[in-house]
PDB file of N, CA and C in Angstrom:
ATOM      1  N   UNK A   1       0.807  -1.203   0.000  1.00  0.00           N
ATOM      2  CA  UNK A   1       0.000   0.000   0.000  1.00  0.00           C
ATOM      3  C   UNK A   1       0.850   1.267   0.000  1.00  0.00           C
ATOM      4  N   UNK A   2       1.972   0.990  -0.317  1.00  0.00           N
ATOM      5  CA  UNK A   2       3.121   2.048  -0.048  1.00  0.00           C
ATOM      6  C   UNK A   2       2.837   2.839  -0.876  1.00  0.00           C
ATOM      7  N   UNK A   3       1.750   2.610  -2.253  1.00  0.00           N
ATOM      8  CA  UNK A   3       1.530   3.886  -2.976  1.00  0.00           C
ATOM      9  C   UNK A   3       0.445   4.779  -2.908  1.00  0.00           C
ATOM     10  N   UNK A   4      -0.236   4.954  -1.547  1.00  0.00           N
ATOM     11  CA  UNK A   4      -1.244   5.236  -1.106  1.00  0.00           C
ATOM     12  C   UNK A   4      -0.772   6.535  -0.299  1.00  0.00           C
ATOM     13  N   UNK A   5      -1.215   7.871  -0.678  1.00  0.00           N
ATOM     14  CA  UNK A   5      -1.141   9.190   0.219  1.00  0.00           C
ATOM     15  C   UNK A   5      -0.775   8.675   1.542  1.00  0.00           C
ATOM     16  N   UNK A   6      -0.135   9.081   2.232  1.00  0.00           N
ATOM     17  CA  UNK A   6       0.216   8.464   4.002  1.00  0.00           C
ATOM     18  C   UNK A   6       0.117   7.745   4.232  1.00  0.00           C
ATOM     19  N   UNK A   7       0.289   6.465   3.672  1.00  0.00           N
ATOM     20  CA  UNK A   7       0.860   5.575   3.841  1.00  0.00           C
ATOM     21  C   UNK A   7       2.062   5.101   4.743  1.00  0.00           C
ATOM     22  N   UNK A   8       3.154   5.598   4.269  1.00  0.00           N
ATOM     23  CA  UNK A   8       4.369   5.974   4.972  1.00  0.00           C
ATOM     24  C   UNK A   8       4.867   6.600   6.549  1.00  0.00           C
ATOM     25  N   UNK A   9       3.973   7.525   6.211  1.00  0.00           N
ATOM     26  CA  UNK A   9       3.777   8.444   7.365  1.00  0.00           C
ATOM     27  C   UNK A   9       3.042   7.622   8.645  1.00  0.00           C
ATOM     28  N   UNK A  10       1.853   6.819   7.828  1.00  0.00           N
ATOM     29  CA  UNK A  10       0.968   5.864   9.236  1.00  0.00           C
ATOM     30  C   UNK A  10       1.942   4.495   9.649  1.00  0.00           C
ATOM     31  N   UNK A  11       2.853   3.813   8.799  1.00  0.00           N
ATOM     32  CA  UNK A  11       3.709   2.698   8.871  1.00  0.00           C
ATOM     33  C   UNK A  11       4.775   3.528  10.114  1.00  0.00           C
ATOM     34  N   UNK A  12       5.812   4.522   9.688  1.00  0.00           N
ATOM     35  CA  UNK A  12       6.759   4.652  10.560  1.00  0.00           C
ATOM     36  C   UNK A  12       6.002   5.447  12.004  1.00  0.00           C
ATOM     37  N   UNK A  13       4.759   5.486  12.364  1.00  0.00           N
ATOM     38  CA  UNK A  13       4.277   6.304  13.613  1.00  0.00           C
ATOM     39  C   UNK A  13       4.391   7.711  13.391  1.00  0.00           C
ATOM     40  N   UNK A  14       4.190   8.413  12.040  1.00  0.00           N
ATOM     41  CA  UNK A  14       3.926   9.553  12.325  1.00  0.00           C
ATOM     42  C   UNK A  14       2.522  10.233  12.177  1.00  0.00           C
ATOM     43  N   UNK A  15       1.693   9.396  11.708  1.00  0.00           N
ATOM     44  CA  UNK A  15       0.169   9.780  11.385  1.00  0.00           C
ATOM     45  C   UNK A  15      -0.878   8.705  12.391  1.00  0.00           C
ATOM     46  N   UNK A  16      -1.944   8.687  12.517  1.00  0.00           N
ATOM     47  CA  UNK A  16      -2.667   7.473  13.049  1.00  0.00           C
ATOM     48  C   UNK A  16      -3.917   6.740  12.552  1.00  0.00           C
ATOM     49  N   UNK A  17      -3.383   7.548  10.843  1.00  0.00           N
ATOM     50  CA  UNK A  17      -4.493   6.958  10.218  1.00  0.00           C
ATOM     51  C   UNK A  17      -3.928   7.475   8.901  1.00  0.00           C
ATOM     52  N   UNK A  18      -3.945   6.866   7.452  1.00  0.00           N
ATOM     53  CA  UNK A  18      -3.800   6.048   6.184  1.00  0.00           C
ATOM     54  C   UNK A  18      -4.419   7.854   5.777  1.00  0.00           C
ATOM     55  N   UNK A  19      -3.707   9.024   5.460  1.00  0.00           N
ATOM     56  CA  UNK A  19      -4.941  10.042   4.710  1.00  0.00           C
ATOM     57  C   UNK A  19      -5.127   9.355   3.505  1.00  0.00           C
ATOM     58  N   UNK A  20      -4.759   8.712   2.981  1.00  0.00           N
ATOM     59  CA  UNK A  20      -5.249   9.052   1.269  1.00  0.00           C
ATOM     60  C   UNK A  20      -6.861   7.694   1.233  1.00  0.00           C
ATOM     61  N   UNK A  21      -6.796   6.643   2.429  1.00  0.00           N
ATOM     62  CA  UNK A  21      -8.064   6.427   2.324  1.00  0.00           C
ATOM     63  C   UNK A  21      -9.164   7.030   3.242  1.00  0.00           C
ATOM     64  N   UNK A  22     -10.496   7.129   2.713  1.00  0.00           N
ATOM     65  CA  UNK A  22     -11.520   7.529   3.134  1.00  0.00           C
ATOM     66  C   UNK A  22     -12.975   6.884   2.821  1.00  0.00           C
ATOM     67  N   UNK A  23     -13.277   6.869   4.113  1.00  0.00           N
ATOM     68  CA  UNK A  23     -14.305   5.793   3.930  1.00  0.00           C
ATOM     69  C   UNK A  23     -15.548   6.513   3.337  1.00  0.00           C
ATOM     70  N   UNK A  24     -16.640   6.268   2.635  1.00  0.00           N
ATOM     71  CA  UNK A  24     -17.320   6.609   2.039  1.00  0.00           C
ATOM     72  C   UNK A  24     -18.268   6.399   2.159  1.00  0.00           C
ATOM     73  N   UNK A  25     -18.970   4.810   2.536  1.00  0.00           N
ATOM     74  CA  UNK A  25     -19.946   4.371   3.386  1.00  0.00           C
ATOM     75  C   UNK A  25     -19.729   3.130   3.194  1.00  0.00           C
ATOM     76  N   UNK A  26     -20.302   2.572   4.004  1.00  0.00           N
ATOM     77  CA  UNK A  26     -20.553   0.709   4.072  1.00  0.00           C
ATOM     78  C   UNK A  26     -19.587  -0.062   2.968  1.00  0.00           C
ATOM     79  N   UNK A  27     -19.718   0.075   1.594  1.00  0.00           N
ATOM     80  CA  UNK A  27     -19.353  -0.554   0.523  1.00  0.00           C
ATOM     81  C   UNK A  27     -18.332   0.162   0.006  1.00  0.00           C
ATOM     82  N   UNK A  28     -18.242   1.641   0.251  1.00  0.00           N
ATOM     83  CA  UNK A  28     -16.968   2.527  -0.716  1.00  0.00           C
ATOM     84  C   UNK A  28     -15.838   3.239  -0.317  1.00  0.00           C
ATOM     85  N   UNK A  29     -14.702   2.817  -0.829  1.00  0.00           N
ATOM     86  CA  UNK A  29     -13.762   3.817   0.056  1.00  0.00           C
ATOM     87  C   UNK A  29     -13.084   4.495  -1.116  1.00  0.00           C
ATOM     88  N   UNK A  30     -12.413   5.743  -1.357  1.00  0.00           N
ATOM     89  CA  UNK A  30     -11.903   6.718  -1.780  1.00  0.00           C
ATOM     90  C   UNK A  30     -10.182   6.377  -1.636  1.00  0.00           C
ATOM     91  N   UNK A  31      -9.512   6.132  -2.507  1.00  0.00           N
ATOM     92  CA  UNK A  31      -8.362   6.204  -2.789  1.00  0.00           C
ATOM     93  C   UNK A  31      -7.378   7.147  -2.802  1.00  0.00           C
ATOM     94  N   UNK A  32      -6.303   7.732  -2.715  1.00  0.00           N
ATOM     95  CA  UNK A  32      -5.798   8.726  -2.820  1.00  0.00           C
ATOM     96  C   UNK A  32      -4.068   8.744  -2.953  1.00  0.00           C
ATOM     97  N   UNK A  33      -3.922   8.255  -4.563  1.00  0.00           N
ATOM     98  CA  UNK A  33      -2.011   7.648  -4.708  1.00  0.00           C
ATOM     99  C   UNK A  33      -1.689   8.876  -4.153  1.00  0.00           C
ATOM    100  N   UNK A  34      -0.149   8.498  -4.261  1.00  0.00           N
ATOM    101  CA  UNK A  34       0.882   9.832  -4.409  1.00  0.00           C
ATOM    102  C   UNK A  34       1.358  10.047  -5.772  1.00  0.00           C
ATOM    103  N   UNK A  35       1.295   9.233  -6.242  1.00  0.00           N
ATOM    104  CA  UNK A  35       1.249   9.558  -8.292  1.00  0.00           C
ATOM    105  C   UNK A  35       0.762   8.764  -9.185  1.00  0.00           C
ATOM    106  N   UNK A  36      -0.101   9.943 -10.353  1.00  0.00           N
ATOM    107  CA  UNK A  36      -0.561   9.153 -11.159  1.00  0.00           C
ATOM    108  C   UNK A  36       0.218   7.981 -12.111  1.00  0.00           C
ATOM    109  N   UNK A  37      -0.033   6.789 -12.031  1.00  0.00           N
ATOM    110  CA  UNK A  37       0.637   5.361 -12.678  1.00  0.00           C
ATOM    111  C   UNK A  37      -0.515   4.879 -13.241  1.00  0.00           C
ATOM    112  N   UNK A  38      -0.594   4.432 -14.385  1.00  0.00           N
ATOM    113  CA  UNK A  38      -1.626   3.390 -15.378  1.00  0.00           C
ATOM    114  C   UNK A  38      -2.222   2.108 -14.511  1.00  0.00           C
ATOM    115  N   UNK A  39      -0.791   1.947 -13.174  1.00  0.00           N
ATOM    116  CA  UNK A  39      -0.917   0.608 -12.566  1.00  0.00           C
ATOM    117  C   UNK A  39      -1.141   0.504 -11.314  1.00  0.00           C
ATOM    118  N   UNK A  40      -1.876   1.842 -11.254  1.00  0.00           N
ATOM    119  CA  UNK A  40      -1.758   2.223  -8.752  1.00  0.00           C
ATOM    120  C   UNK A  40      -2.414   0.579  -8.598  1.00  0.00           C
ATOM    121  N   UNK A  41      -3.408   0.302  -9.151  1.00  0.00           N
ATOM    122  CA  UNK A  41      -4.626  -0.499  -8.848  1.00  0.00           C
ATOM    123  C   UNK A  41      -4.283  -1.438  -8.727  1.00  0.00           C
ATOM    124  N   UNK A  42      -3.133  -2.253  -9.798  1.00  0.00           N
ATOM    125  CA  UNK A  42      -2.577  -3.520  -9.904  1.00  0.00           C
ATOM    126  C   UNK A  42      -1.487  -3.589  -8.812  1.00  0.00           C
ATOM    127  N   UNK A  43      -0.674  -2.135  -8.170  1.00  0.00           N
ATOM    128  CA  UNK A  43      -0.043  -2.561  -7.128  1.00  0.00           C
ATOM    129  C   UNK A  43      -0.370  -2.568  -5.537  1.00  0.00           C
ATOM    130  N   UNK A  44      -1.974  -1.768  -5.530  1.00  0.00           N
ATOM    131  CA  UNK A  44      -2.507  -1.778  -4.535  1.00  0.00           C
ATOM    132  C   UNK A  44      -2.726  -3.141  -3.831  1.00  0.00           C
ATOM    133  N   UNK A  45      -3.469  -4.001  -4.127  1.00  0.00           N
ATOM    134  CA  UNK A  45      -4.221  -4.966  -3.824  1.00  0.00           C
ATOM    135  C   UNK A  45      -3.894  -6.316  -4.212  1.00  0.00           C
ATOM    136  N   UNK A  46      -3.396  -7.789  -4.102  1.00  0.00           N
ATOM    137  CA  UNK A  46      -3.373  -8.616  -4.614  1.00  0.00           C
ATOM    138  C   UNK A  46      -4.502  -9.479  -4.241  1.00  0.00           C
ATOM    139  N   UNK A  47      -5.808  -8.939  -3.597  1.00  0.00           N
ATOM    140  CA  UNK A  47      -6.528  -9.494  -2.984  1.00  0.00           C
ATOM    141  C   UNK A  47      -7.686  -8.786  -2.652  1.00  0.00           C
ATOM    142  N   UNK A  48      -8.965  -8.747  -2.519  1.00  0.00           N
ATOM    143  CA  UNK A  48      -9.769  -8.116  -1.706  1.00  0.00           C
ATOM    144  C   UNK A  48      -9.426  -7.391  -0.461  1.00  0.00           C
ATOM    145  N   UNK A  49      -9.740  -6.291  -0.217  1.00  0.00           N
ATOM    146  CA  UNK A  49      -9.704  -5.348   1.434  1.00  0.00           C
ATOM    147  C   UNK A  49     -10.184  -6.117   2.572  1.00  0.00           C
ATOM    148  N   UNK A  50      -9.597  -6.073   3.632  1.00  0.00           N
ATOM    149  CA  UNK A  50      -9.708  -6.664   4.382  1.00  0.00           C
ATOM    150  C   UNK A  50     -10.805  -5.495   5.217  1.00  0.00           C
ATOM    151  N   UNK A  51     -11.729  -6.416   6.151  1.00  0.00           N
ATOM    152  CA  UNK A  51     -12.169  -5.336   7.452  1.00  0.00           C
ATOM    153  C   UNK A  51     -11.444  -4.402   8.293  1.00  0.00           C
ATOM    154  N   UNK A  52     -11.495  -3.831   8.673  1.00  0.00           N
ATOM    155  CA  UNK A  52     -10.996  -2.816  10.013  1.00  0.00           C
ATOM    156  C   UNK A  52     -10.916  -3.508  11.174  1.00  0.00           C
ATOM    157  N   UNK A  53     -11.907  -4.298  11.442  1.00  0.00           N
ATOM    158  CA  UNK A  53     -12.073  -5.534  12.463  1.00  0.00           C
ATOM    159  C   UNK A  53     -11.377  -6.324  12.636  1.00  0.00           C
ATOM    160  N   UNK A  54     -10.376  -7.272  11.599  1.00  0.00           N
ATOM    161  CA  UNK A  54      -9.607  -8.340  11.572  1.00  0.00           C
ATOM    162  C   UNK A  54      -7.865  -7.311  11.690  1.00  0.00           C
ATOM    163  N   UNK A  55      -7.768  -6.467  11.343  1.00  0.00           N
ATOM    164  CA  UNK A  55      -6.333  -5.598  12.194  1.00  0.00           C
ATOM    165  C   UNK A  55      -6.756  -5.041  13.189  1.00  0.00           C
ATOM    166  N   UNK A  56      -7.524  -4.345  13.509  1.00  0.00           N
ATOM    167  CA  UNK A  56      -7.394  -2.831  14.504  1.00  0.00           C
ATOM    168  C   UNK A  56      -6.559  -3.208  15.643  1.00  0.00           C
ATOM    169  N   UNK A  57      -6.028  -4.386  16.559  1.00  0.00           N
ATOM    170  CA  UNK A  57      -5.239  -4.610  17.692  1.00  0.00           C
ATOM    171  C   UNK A  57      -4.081  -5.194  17.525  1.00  0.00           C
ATOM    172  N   UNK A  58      -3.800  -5.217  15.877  1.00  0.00           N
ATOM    173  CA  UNK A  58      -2.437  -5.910  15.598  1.00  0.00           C
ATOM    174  C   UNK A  58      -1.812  -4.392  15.153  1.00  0.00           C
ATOM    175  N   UNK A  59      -0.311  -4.150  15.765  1.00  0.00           N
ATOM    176  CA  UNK A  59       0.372  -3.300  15.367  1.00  0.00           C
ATOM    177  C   UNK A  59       0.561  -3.191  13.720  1.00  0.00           C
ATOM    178  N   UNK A  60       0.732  -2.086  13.228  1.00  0.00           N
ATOM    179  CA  UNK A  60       1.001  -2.171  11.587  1.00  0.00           C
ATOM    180  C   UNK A  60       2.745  -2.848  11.181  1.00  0.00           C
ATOM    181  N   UNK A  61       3.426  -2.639  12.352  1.00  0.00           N
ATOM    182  CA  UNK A  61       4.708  -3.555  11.973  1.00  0.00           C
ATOM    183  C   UNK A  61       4.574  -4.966  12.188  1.00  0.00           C
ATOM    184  N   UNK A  62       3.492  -5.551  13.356  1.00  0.00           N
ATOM    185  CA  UNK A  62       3.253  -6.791  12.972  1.00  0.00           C
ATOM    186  C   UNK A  62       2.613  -7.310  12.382  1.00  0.00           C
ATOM    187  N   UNK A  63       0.748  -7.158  11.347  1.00  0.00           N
ATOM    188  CA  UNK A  63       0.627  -7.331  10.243  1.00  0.00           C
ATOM    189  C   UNK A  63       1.011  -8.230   9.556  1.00  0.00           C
ATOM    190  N   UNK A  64       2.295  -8.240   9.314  1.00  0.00           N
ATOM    191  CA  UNK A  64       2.782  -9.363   7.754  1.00  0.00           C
ATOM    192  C   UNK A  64       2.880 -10.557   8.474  1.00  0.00           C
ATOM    193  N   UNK A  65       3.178 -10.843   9.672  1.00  0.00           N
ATOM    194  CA  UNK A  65       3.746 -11.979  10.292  1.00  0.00           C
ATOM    195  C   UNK A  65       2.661 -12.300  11.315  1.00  0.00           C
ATOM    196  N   UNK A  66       1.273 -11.882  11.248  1.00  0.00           N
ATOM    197  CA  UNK A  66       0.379 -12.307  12.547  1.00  0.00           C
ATOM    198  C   UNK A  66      -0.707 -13.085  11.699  1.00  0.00           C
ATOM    199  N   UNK A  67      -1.479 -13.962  12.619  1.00  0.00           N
ATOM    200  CA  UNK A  67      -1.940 -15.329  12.171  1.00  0.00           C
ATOM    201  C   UNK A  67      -3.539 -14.462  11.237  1.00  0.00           C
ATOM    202  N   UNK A  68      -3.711 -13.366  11.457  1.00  0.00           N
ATOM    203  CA  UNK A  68      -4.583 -12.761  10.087  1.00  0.00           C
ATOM    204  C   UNK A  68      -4.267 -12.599   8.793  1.00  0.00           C
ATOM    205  N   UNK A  69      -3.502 -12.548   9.028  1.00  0.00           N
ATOM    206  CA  UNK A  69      -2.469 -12.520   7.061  1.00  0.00           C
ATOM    207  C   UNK A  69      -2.139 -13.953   7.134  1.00  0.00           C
ATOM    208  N   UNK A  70      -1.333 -14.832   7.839  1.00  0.00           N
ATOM    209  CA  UNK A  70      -0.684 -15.754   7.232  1.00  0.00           C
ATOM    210  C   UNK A  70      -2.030 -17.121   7.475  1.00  0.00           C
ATOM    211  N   UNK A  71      -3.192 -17.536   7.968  1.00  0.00           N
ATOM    212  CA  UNK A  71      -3.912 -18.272   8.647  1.00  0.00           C
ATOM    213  C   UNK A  71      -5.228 -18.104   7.899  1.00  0.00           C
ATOM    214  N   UNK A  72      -6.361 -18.690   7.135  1.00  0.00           N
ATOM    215  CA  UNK A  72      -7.351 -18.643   7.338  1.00  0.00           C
ATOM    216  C   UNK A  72      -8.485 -18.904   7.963  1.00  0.00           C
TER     217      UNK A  72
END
Protein backbone atom coordinates (compact mmCIF):
# COMPACT_ATOMS: atom_id res chain seq x y z
CA UNK A 1 0.00 0.00 0.00
CA UNK A 2 3.12 2.05 -0.05
CA UNK A 3 1.53 3.89 -2.98
CA UNK A 4 -1.24 5.24 -1.11
CA UNK A 5 -1.14 9.19 0.22
CA UNK A 6 0.22 8.46 4.00
CA UNK A 7 0.86 5.58 3.84
CA UNK A 8 4.37 5.97 4.97
CA UNK A 9 3.78 8.44 7.36
CA UNK A 10 0.97 5.86 9.24
CA UNK A 11 3.71 2.70 8.87
CA UNK A 12 6.76 4.65 10.56
CA UNK A 13 4.28 6.30 13.61
CA UNK A 14 3.93 9.55 12.32
CA UNK A 15 0.17 9.78 11.38
CA UNK A 16 -2.67 7.47 13.05
CA UNK A 17 -4.49 6.96 10.22
CA UNK A 18 -3.80 6.05 6.18
CA UNK A 19 -4.94 10.04 4.71
CA UNK A 20 -5.25 9.05 1.27
CA UNK A 21 -8.06 6.43 2.32
CA UNK A 22 -11.52 7.53 3.13
CA UNK A 23 -14.31 5.79 3.93
CA UNK A 24 -17.32 6.61 2.04
CA UNK A 25 -19.95 4.37 3.39
CA UNK A 26 -20.55 0.71 4.07
CA UNK A 27 -19.35 -0.55 0.52
CA UNK A 28 -16.97 2.53 -0.72
CA UNK A 29 -13.76 3.82 0.06
CA UNK A 30 -11.90 6.72 -1.78
CA UNK A 31 -8.36 6.20 -2.79
CA UNK A 32 -5.80 8.73 -2.82
CA UNK A 33 -2.01 7.65 -4.71
CA UNK A 34 0.88 9.83 -4.41
CA UNK A 35 1.25 9.56 -8.29
CA UNK A 36 -0.56 9.15 -11.16
CA UNK A 37 0.64 5.36 -12.68
CA UNK A 38 -1.63 3.39 -15.38
CA UNK A 39 -0.92 0.61 -12.57
CA UNK A 40 -1.76 2.22 -8.75
CA UNK A 41 -4.63 -0.50 -8.85
CA UNK A 42 -2.58 -3.52 -9.90
CA UNK A 43 -0.04 -2.56 -7.13
CA UNK A 44 -2.51 -1.78 -4.53
CA UNK A 45 -4.22 -4.97 -3.82
CA UNK A 46 -3.37 -8.62 -4.61
CA UNK A 47 -6.53 -9.49 -2.98
CA UNK A 48 -9.77 -8.12 -1.71
CA UNK A 49 -9.70 -5.35 1.43
CA UNK A 50 -9.71 -6.66 4.38
CA UNK A 51 -12.17 -5.34 7.45
CA UNK A 52 -11.00 -2.82 10.01
CA UNK A 53 -12.07 -5.53 12.46
CA UNK A 54 -9.61 -8.34 11.57
CA UNK A 55 -6.33 -5.60 12.19
CA UNK A 56 -7.39 -2.83 14.50
CA UNK A 57 -5.24 -4.61 17.69
CA UNK A 58 -2.44 -5.91 15.60
CA UNK A 59 0.37 -3.30 15.37
CA UNK A 60 1.00 -2.17 11.59
CA UNK A 61 4.71 -3.56 11.97
CA UNK A 62 3.25 -6.79 12.97
CA UNK A 63 0.63 -7.33 10.24
CA UNK A 64 2.78 -9.36 7.75
CA UNK A 65 3.75 -11.98 10.29
CA UNK A 66 0.38 -12.31 12.55
CA UNK A 67 -1.94 -15.33 12.17
CA UNK A 68 -4.58 -12.76 10.09
CA UNK A 69 -2.47 -12.52 7.06
CA UNK A 70 -0.68 -15.75 7.23
CA UNK A 71 -3.91 -18.27 8.65
CA UNK A 72 -7.35 -18.64 7.34
Amino acid sequence: VAVIQGAEEKRNGQADRISGIKKIDYYTAEITFKEHKANNLLELWTSAPISEKVFKDIPVKDMAKSDAVRKN
